[in-house]
C-alpha atoms as a PDB file:
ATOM      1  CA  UNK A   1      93.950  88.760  98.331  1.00  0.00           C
ATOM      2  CA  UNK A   2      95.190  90.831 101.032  1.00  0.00           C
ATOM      3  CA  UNK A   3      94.997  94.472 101.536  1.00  0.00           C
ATOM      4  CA  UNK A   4      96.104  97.513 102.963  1.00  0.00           C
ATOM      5  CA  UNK A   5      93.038  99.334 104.590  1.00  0.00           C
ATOM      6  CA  UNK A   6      91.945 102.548 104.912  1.00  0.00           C
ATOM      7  CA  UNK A   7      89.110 103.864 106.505  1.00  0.00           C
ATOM      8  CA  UNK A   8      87.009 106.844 105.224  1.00  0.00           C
ATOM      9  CA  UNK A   9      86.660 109.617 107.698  1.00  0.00           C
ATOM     10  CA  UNK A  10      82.815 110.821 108.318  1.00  0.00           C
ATOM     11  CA  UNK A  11      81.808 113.098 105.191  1.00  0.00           C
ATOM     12  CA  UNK A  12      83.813 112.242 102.724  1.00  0.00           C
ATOM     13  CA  UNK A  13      81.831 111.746  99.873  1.00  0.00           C
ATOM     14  CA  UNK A  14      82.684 111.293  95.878  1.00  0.00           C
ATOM     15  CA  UNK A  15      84.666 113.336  94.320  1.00  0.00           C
ATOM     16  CA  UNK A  16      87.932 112.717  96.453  1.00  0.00           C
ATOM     17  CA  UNK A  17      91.343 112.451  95.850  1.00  0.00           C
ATOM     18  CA  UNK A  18      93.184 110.142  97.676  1.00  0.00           C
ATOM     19  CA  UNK A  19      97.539 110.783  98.337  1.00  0.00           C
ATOM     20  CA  UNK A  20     100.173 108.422  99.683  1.00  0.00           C
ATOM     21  CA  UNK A  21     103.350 110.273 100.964  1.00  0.00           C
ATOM     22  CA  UNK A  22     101.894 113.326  98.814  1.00  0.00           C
ATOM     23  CA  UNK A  23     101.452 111.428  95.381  1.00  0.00           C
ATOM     24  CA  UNK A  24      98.069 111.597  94.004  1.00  0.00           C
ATOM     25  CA  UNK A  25      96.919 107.745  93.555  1.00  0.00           C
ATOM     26  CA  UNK A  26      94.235 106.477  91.143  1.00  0.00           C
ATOM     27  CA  UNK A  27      91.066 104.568  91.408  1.00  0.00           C
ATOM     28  CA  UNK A  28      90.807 101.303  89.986  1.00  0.00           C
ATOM     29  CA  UNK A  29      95.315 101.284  89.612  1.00  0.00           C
ATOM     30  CA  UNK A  30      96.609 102.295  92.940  1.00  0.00           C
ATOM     31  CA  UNK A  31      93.709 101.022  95.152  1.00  0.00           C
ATOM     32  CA  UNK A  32      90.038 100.290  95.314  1.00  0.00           C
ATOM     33  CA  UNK A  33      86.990 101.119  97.757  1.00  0.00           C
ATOM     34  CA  UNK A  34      84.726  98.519  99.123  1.00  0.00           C
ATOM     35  CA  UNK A  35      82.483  99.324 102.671  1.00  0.00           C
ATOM     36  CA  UNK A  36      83.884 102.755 103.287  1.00  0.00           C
ATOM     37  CA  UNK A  37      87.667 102.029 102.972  1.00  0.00           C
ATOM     38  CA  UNK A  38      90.533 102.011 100.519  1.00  0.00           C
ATOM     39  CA  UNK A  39      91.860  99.082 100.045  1.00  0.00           C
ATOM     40  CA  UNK A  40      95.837  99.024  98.887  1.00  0.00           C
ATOM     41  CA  UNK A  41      97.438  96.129  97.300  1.00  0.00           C
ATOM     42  CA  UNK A  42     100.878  97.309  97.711  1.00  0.00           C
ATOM     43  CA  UNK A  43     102.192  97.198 101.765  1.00  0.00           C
ATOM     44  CA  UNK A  44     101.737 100.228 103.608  1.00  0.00           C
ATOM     45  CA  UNK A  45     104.076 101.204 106.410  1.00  0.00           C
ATOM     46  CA  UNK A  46     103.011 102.981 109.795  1.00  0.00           C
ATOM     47  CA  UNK A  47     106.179 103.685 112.119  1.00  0.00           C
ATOM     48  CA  UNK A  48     105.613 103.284 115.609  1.00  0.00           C
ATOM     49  CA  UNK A  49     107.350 106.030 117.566  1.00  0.00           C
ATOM     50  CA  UNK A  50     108.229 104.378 120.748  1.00  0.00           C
ATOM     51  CA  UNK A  51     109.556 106.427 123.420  1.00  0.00           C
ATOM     52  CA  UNK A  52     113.273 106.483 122.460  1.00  0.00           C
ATOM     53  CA  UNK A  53     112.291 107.822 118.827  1.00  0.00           C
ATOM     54  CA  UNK A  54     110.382 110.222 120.664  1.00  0.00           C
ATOM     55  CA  UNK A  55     113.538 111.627 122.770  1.00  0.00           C
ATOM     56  CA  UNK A  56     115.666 111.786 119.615  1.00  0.00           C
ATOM     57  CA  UNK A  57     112.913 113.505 117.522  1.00  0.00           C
ATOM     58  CA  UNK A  58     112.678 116.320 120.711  1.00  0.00           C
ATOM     59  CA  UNK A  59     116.581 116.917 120.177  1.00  0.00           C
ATOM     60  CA  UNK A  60     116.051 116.558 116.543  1.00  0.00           C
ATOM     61  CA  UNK A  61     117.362 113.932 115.357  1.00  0.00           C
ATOM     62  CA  UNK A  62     115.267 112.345 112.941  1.00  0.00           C
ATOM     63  CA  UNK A  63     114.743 108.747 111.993  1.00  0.00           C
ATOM     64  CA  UNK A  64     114.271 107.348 108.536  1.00  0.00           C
ATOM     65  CA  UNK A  65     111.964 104.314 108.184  1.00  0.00           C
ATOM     66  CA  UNK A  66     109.481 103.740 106.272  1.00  0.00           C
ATOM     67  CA  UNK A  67     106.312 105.710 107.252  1.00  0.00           C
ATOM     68  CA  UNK A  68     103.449 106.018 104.403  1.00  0.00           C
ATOM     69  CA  UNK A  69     100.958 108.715 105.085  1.00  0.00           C
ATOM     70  CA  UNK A  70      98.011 108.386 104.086  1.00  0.00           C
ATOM     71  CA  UNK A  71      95.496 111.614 102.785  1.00  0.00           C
ATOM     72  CA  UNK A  72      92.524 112.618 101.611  1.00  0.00           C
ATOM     73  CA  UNK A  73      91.477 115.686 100.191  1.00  0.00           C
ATOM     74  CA  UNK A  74      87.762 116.202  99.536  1.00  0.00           C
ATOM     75  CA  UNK A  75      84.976 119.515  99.475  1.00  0.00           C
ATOM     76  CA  UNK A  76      82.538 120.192 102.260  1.00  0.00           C
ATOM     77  CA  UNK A  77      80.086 123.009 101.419  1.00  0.00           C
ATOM     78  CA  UNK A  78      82.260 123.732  98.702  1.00  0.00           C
ATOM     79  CA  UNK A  79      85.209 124.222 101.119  1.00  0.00           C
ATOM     80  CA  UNK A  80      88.621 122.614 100.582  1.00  0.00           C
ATOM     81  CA  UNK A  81      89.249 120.112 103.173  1.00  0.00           C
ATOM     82  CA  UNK A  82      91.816 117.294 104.255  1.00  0.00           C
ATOM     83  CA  UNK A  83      92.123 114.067 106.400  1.00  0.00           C
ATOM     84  CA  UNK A  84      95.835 113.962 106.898  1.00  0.00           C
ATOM     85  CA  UNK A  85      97.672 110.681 108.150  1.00  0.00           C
ATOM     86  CA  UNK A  86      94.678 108.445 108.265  1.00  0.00           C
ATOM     87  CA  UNK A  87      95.312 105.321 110.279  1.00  0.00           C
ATOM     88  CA  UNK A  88      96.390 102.022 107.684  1.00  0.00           C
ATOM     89  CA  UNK A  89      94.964  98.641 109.084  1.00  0.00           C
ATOM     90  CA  UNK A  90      97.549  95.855 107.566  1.00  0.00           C
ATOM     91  CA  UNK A  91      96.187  92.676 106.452  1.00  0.00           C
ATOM     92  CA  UNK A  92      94.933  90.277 109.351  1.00  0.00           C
END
């Protein structure tokens, strides 16, 4: 089966919650973990700014492909913390 990785960023420990694009996925539906990653199912979309997207973005002009974010939202000494935009590894 191929999947849509995710590593886990030092610390994070169980309880987390995991977000793609701001919606709150579920473990066990949505994806699974297996040697400190999430592992997706369902493709997962990084856009590669090159340096013409770049220039347009500076004036403002916006681009809209497809670019899943990826987040994680866990405690750390009882403090709120996130892991925003976490780097997706597609299938190899």
């Amino acid at each position: 089966m191929r999947y849509w990785r995710v590593k886990l960023p030092p610390g994070v420990r169980s309880p987390f919650e995991v977000y793609v694009n701001g919606v709150r996925q579920e473990l066990g539906v949505d994806y699974q973990i297996a040697s400190g990653e999430l592992l997706f199912q369902r493709e997962l979309v990084r856009q590669k700014l090159g340096p013409w997207a770049w220039f347009l973005g500076f004036w403002g002009i916006g681009t809209y492909k497809r670019n899943d974010e990826v987040d994680i939202r866990y405690e750390v000494e009882g403090r709120s913390t996130v892991a925003h935009g976490l780097d997706v590894i597609p299938p190899s």
